[in-house]
N, C-alpha and C. Protein backbone atom coordinates (compact mmCIF):
# COMPACT_ATOMS: atom_id res chain seq x y z
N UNK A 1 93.47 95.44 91.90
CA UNK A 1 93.58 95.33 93.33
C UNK A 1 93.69 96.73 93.93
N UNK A 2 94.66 96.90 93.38
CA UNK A 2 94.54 99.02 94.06
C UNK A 2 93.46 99.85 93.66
N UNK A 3 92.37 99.43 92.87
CA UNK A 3 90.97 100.31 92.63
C UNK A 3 90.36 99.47 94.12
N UNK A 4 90.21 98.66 94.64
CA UNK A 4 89.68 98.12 95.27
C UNK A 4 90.13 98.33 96.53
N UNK A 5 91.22 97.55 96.26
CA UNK A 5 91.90 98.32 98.16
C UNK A 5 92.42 99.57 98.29
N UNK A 6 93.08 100.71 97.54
CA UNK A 6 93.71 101.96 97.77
C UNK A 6 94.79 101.07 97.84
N UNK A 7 95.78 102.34 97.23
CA UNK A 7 97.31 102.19 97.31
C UNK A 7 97.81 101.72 98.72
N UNK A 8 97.85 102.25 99.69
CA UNK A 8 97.82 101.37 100.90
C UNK A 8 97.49 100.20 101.08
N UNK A 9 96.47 99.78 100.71
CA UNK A 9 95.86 98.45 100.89
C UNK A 9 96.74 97.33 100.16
N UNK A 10 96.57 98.14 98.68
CA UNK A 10 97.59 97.26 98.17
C UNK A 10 98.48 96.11 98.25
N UNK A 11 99.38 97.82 98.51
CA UNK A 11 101.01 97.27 99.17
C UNK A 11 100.87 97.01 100.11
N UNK A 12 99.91 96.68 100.95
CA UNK A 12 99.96 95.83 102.35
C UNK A 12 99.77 94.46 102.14
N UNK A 13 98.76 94.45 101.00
CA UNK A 13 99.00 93.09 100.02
C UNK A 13 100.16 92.26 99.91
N UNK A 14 100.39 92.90 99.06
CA UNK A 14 101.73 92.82 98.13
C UNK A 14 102.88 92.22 98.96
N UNK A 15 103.00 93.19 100.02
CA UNK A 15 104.07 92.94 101.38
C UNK A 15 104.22 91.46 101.80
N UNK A 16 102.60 91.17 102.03
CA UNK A 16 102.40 90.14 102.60
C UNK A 16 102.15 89.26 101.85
N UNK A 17 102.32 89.07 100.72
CA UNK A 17 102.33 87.71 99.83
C UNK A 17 103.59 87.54 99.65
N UNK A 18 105.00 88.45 99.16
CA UNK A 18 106.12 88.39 99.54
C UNK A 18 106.75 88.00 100.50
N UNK A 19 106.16 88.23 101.86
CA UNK A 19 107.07 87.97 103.31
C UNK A 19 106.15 86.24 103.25
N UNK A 20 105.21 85.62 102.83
CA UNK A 20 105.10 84.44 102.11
C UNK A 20 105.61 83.63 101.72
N UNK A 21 105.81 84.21 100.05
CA UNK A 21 106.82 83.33 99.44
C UNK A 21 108.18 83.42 99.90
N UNK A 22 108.73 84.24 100.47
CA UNK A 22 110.01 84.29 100.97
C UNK A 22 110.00 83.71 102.09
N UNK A 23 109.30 83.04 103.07
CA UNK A 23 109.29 82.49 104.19
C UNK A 23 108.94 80.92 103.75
N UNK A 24 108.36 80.82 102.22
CA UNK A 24 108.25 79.38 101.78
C UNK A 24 109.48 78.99 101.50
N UNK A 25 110.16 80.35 100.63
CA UNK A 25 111.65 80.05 100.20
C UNK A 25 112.86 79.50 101.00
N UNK A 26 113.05 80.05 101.93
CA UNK A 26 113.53 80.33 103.13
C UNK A 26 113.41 78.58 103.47
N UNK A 27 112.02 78.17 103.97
CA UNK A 27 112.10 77.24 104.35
C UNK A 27 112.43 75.97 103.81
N UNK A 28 112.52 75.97 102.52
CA UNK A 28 112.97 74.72 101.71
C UNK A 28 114.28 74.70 100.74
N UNK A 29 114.89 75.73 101.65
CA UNK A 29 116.55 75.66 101.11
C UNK A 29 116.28 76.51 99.84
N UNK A 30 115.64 77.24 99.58
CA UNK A 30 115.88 77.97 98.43
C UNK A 30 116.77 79.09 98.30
N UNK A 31 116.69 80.02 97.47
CA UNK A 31 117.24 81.26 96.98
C UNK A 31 116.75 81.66 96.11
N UNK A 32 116.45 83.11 96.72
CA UNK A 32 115.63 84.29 96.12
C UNK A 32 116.51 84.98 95.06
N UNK A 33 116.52 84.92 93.57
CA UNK A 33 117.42 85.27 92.53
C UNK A 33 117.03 86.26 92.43
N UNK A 34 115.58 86.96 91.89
CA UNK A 34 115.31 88.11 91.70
C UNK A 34 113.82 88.66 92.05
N UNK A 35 113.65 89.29 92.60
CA UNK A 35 112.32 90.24 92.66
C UNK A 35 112.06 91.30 91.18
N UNK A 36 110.70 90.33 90.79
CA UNK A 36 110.34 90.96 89.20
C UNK A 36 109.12 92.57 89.55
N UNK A 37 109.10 92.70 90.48
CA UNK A 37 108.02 93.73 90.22
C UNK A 37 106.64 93.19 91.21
N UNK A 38 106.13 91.93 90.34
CA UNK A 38 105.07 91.44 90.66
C UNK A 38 105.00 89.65 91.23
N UNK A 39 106.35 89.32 91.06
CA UNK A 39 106.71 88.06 91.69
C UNK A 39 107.83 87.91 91.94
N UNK A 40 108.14 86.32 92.48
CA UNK A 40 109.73 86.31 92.77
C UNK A 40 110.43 84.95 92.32
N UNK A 41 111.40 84.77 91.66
CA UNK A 41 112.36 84.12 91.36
C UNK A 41 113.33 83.77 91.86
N UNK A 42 112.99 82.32 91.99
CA UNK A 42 113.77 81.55 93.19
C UNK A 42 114.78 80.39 92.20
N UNK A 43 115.32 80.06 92.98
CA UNK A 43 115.85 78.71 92.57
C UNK A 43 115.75 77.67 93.98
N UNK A 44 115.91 76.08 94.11
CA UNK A 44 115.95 75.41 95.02
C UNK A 44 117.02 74.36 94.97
N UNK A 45 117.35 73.66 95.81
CA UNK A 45 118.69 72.78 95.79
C UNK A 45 118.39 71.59 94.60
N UNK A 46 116.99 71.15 94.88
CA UNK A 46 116.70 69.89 94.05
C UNK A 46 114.96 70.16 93.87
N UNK A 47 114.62 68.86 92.75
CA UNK A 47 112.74 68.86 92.19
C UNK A 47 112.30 69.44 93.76
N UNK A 48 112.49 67.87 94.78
CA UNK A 48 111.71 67.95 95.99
C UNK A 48 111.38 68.97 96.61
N UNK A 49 112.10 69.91 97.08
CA UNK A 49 112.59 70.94 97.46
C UNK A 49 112.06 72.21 96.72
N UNK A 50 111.64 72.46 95.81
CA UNK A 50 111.11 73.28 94.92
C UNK A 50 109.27 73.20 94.83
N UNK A 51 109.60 71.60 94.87
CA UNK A 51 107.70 71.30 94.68
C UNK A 51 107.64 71.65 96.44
N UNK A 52 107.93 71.46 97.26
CA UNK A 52 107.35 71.69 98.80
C UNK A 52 106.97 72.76 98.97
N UNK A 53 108.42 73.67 98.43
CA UNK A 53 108.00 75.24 98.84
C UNK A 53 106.92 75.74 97.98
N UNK A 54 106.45 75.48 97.02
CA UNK A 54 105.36 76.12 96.21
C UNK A 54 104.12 75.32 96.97
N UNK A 55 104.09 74.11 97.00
CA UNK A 55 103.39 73.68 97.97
C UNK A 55 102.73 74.35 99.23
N UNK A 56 103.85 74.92 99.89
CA UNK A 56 103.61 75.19 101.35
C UNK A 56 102.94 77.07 101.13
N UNK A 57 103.99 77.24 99.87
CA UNK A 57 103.12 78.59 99.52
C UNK A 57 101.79 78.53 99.27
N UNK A 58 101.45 77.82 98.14
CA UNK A 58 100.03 77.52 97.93
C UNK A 58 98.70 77.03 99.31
N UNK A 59 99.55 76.51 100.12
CA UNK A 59 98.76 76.01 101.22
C UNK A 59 98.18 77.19 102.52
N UNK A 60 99.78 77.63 102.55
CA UNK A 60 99.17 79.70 102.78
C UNK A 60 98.16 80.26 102.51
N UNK A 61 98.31 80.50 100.79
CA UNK A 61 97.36 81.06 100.36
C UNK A 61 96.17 80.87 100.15
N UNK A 62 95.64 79.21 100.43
CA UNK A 62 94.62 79.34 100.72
C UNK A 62 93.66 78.49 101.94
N UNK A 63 94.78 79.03 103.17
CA UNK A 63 94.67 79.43 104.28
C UNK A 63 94.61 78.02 104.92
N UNK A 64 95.07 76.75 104.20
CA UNK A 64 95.41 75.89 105.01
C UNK A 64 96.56 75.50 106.20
């Protein structure tokens, strides 16, 4: 991705797939445990709640 977009581009990426999943997180009662580098580790209250937010992430991403 950074041969392609430049370091800038990147992390403008990057930024914005984060402010994402953290706004999926966010919305389905989760908690953000750890930021790995290249993803993020959540936990959620319950199944339901876990499948939505990946859900709603996934639906983001491809731009539904």
């Amino acid at each position: 991705m950074t041969q392609r977009l430049g370091n800038a581009g990147a992390q403008k990426a990057v930024r914005a797939h984060n402010d994402a999943v953290r706004g999926a997180i966010q919305q389905f009662n989760g908690r953000e445990v750890k930021h790995t580098g290249d993803g993020i580790m959540a936990t959620f209250p319950d199944g339901p709640s876990a499948v939505a937010g990946l859900s709603a992430n996934a639906a983001r991403r491809c731009g539904s």
